[in-house]
PDB file of N, CA and C in Angstrom:
ATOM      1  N   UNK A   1     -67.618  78.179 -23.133  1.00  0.00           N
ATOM      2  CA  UNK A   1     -66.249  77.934 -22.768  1.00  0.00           C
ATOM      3  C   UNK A   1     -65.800  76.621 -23.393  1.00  0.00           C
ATOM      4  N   UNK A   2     -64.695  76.645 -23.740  1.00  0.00           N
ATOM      5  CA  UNK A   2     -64.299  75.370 -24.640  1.00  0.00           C
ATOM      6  C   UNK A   2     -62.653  75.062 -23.940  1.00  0.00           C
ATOM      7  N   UNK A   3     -62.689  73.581 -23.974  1.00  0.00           N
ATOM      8  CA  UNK A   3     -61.574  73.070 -23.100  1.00  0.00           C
ATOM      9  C   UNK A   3     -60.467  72.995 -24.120  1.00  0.00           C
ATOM     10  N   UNK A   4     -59.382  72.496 -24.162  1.00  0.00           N
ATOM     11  CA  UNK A   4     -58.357  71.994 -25.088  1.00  0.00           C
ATOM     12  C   UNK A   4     -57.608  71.012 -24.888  1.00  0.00           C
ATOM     13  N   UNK A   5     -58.586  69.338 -24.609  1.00  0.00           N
ATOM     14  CA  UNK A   5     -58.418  68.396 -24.334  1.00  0.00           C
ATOM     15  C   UNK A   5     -58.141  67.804 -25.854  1.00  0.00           C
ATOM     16  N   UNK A   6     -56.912  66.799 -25.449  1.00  0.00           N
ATOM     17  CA  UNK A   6     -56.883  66.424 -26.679  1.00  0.00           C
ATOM     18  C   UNK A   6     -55.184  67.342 -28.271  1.00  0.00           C
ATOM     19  N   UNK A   7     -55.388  66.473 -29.210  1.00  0.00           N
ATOM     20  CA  UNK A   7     -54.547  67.327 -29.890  1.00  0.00           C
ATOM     21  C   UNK A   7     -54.569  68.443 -30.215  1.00  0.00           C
ATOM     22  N   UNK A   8     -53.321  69.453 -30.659  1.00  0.00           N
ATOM     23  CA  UNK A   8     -53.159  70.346 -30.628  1.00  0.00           C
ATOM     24  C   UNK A   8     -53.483  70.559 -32.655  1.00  0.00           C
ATOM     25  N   UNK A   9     -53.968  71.926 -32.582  1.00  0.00           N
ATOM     26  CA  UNK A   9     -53.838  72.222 -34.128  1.00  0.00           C
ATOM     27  C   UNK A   9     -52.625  72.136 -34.847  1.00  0.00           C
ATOM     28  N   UNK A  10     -51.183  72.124 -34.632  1.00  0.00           N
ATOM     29  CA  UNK A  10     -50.302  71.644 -35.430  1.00  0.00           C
ATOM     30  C   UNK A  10     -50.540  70.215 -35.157  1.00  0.00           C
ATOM     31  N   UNK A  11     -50.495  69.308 -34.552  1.00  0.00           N
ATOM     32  CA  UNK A  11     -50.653  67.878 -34.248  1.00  0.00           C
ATOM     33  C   UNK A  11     -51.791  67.520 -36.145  1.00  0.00           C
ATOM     34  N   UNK A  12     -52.509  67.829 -35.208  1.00  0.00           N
ATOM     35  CA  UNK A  12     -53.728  67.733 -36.210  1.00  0.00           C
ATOM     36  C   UNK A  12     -53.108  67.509 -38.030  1.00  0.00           C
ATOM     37  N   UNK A  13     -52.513  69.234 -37.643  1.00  0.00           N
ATOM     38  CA  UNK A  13     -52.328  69.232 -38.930  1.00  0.00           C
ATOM     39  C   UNK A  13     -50.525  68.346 -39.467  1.00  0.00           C
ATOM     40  N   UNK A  14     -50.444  67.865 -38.831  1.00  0.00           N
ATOM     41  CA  UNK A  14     -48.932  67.222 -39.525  1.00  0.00           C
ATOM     42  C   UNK A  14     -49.603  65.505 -39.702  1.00  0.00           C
ATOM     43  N   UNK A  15     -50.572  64.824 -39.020  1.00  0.00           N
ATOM     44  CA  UNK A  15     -51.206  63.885 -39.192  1.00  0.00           C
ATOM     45  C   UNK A  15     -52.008  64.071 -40.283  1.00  0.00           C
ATOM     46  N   UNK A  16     -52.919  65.279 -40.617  1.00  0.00           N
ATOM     47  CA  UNK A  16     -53.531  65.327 -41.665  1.00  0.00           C
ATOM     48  C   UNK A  16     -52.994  65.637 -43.144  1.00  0.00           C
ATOM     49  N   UNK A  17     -51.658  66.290 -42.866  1.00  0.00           N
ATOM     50  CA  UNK A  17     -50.823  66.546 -44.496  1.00  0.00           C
ATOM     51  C   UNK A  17     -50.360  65.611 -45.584  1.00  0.00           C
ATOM     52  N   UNK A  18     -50.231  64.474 -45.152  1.00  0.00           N
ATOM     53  CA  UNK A  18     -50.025  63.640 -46.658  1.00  0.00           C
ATOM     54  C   UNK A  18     -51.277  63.297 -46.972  1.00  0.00           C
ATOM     55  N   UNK A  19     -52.293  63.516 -46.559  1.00  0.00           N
ATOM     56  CA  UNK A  19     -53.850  63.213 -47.267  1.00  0.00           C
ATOM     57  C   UNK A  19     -54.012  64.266 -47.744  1.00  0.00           C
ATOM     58  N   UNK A  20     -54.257  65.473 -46.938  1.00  0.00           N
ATOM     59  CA  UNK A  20     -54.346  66.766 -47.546  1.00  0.00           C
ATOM     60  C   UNK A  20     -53.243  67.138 -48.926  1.00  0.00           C
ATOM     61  N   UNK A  21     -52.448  66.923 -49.107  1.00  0.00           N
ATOM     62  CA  UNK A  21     -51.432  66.666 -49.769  1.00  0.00           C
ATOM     63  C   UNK A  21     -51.683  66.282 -51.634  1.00  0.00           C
ATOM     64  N   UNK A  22     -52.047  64.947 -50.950  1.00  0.00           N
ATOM     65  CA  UNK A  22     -52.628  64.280 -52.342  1.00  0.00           C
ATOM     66  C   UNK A  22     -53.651  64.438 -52.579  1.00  0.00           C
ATOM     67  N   UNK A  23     -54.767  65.189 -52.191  1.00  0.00           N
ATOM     68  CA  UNK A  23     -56.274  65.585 -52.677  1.00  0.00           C
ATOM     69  C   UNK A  23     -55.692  66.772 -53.455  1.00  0.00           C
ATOM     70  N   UNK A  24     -54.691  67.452 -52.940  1.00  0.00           N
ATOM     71  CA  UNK A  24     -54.725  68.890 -53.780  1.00  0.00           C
ATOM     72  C   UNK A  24     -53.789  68.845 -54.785  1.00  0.00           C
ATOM     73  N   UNK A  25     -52.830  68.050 -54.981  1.00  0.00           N
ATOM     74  CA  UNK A  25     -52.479  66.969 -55.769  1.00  0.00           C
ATOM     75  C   UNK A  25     -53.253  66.757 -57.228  1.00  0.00           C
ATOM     76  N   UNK A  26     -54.244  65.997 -56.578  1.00  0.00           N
ATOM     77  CA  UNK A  26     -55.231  65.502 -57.976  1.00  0.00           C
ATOM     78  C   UNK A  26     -55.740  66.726 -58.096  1.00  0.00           C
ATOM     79  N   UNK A  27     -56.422  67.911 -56.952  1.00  0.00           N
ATOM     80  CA  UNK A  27     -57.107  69.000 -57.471  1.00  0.00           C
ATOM     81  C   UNK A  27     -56.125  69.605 -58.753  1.00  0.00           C
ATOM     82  N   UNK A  28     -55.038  69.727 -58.362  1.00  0.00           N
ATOM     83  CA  UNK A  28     -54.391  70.262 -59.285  1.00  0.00           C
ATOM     84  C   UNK A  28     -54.329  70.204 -60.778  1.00  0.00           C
ATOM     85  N   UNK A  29     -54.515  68.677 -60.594  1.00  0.00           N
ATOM     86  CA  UNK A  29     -53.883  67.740 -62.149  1.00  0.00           C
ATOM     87  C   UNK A  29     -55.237  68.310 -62.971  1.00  0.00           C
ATOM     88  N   UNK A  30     -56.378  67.415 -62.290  1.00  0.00           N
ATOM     89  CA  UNK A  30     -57.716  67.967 -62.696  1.00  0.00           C
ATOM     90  C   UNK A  30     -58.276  69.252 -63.294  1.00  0.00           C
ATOM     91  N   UNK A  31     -57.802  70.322 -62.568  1.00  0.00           N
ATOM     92  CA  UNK A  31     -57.894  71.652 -62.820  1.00  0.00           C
ATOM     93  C   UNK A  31     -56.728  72.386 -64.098  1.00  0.00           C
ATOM     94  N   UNK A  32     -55.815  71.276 -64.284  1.00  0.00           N
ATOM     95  CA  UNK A  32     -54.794  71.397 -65.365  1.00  0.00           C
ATOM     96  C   UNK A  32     -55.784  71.200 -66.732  1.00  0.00           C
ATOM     97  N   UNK A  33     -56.559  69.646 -66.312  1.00  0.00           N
ATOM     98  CA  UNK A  33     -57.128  68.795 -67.721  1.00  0.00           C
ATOM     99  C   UNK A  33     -58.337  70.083 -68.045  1.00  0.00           C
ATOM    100  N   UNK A  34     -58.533  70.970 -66.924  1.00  0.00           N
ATOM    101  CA  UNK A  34     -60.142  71.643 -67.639  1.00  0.00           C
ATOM    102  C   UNK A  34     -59.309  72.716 -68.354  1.00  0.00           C
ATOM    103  N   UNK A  35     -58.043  73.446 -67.717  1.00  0.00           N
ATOM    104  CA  UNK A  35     -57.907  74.671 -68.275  1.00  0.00           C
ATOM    105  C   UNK A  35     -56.929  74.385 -69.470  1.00  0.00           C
ATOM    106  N   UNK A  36     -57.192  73.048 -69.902  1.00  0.00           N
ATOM    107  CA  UNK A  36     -56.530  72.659 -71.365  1.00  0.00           C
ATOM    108  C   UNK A  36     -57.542  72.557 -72.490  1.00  0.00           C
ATOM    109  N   UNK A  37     -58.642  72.852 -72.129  1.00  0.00           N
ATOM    110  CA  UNK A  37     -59.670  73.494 -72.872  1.00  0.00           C
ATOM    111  C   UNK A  37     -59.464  74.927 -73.133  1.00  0.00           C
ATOM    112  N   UNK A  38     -58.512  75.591 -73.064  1.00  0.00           N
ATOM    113  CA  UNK A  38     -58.015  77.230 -73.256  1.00  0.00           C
ATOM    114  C   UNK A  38     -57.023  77.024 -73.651  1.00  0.00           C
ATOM    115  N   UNK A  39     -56.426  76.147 -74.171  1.00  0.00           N
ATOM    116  CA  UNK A  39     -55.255  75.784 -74.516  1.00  0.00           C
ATOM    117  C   UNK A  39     -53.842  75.843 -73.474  1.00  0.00           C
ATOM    118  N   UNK A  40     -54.153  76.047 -72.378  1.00  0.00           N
ATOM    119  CA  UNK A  40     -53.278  75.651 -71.444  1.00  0.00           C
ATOM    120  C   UNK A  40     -52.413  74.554 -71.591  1.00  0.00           C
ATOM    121  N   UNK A  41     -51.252  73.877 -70.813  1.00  0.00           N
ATOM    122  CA  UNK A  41     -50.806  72.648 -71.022  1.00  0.00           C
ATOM    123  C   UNK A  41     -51.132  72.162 -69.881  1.00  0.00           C
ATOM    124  N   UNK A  42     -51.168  70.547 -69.930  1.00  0.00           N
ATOM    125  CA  UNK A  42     -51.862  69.636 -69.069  1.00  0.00           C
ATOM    126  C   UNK A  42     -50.468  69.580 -68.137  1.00  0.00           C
ATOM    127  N   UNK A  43     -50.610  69.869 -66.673  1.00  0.00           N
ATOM    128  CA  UNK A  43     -49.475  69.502 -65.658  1.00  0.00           C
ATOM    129  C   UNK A  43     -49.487  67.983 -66.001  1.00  0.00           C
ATOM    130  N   UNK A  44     -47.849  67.783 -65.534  1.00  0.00           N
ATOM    131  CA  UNK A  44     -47.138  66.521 -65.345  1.00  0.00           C
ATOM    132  C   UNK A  44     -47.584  66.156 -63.691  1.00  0.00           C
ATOM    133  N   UNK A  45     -46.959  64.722 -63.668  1.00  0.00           N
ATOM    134  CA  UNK A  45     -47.477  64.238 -62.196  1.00  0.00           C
ATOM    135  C   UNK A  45     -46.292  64.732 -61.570  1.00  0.00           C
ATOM    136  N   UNK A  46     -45.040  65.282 -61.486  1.00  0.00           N
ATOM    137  CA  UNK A  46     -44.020  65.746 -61.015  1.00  0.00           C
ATOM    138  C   UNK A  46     -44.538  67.110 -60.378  1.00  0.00           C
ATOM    139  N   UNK A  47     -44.879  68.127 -61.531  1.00  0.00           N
ATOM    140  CA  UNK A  47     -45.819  69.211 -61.514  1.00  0.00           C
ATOM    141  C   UNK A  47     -46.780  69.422 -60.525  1.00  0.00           C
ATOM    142  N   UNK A  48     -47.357  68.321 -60.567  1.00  0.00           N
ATOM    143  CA  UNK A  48     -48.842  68.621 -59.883  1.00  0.00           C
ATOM    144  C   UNK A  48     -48.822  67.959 -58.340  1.00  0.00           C
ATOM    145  N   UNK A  49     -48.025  67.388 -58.007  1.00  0.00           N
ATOM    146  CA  UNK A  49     -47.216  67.167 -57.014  1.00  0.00           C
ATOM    147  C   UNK A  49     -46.847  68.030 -56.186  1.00  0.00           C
ATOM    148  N   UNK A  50     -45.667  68.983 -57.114  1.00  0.00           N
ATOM    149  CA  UNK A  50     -44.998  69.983 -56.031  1.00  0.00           C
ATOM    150  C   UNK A  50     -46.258  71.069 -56.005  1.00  0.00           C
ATOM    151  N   UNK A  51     -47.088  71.341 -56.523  1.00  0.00           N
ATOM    152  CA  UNK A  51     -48.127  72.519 -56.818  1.00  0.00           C
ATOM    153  C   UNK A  51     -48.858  72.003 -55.128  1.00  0.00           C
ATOM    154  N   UNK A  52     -49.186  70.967 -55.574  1.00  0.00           N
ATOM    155  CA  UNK A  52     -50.209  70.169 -54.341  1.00  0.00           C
ATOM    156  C   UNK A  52     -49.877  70.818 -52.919  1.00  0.00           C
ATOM    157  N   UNK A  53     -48.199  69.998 -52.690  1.00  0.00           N
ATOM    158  CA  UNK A  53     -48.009  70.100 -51.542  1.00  0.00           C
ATOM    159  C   UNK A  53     -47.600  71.462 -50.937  1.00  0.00           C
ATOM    160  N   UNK A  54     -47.409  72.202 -52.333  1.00  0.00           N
ATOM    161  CA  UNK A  54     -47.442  73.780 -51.444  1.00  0.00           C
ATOM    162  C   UNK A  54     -48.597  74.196 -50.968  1.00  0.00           C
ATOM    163  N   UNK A  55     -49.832  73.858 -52.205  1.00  0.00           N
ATOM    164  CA  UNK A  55     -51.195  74.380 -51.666  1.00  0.00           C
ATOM    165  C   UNK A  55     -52.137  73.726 -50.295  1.00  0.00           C
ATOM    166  N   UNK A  56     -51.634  72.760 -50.402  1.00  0.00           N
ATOM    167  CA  UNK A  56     -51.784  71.806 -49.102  1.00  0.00           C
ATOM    168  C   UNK A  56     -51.090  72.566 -47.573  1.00  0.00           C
ATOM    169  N   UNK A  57     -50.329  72.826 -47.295  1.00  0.00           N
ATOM    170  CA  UNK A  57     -49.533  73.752 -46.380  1.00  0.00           C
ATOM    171  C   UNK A  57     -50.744  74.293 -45.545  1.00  0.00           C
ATOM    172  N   UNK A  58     -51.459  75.674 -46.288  1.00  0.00           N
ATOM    173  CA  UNK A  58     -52.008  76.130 -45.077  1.00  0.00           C
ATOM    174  C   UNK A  58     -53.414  75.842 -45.484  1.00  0.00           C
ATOM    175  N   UNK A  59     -53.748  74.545 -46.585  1.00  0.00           N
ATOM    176  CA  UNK A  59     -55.357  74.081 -45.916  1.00  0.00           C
ATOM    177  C   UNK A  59     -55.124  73.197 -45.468  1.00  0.00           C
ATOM    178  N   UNK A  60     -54.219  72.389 -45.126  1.00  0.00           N
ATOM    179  CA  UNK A  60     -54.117  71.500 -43.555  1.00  0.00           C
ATOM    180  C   UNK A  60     -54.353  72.231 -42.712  1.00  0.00           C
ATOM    181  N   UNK A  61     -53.222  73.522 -42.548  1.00  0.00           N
ATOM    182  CA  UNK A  61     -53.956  74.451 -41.313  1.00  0.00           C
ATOM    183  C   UNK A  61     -55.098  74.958 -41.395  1.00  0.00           C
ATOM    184  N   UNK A  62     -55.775  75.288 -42.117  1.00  0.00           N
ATOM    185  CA  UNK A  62     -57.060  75.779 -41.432  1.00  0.00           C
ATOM    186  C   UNK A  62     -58.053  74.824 -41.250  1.00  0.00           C
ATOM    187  N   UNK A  63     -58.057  73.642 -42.130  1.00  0.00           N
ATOM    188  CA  UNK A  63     -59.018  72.440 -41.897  1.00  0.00           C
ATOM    189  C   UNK A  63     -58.947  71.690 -40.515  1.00  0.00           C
ATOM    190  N   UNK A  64     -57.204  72.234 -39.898  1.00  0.00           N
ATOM    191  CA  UNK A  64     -56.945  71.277 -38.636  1.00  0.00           C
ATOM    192  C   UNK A  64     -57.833  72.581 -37.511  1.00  0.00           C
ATOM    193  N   UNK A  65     -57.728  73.567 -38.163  1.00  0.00           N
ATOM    194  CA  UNK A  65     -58.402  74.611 -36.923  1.00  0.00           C
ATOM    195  C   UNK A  65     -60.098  74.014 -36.981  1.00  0.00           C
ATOM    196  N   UNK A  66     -60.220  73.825 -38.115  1.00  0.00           N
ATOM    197  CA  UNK A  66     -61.920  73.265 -38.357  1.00  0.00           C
ATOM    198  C   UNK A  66     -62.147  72.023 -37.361  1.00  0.00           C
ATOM    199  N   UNK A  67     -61.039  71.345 -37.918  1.00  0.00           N
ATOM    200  CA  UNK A  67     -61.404  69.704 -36.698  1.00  0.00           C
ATOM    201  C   UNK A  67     -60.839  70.134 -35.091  1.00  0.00           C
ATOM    202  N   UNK A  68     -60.329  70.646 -34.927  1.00  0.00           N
ATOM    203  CA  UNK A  68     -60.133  71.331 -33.435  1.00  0.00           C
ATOM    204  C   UNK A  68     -61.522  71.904 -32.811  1.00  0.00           C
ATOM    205  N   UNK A  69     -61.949  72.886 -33.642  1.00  0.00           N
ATOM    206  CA  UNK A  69     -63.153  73.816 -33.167  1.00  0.00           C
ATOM    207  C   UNK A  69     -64.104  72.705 -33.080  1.00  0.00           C
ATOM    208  N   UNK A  70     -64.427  71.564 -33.993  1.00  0.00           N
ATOM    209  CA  UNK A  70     -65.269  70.705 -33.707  1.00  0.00           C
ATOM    210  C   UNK A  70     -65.057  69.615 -32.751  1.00  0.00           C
ATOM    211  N   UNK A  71     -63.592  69.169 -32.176  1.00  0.00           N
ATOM    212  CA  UNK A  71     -63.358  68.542 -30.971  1.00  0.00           C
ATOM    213  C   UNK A  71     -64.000  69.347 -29.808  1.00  0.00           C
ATOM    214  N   UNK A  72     -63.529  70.826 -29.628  1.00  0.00           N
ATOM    215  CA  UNK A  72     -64.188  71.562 -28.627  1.00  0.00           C
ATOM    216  C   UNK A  72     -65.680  71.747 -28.190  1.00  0.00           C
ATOM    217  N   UNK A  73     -66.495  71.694 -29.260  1.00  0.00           N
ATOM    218  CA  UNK A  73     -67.382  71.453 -28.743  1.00  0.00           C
ATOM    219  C   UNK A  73     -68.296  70.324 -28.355  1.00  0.00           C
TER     220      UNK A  73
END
């Protein structure tokens, strides 16, 4: 049985989104510089920005369900 003391999983996750944010951010940019070895073009920091913070969205949420499940127990 697990209590639900403490923050809530949106909580979690609106405290955790500008970090989450900018990790996926750089994942992005990063993952631009490898697939410019295929001749891809290298994202801009404007680019890799808005890419970030969409992909950021719902792995805040599930990472905040991760740190929840681990408050609970």
């Amino acid at each position: 049985m697990t209590s639900q003391s403490g923050w809530s999983r949106r909580r979690i996750s609106i405290v955790l989104y500008p970090l989450c944010a900018g990790a996926m951010a750089v994942n992005v940019f990063f993952a631009s510089l490898i697939t410019s070895w295929l001749g891809m073009p290298v994202l801009g920091t404007a680019a890799s920005i808005a890419i970030g913070a969409m992909i950021a969205v719902p792995a805040t949420y599930v990472f905040a369900g991760h740190i929840r499940r681990l408050m609970d127990t």
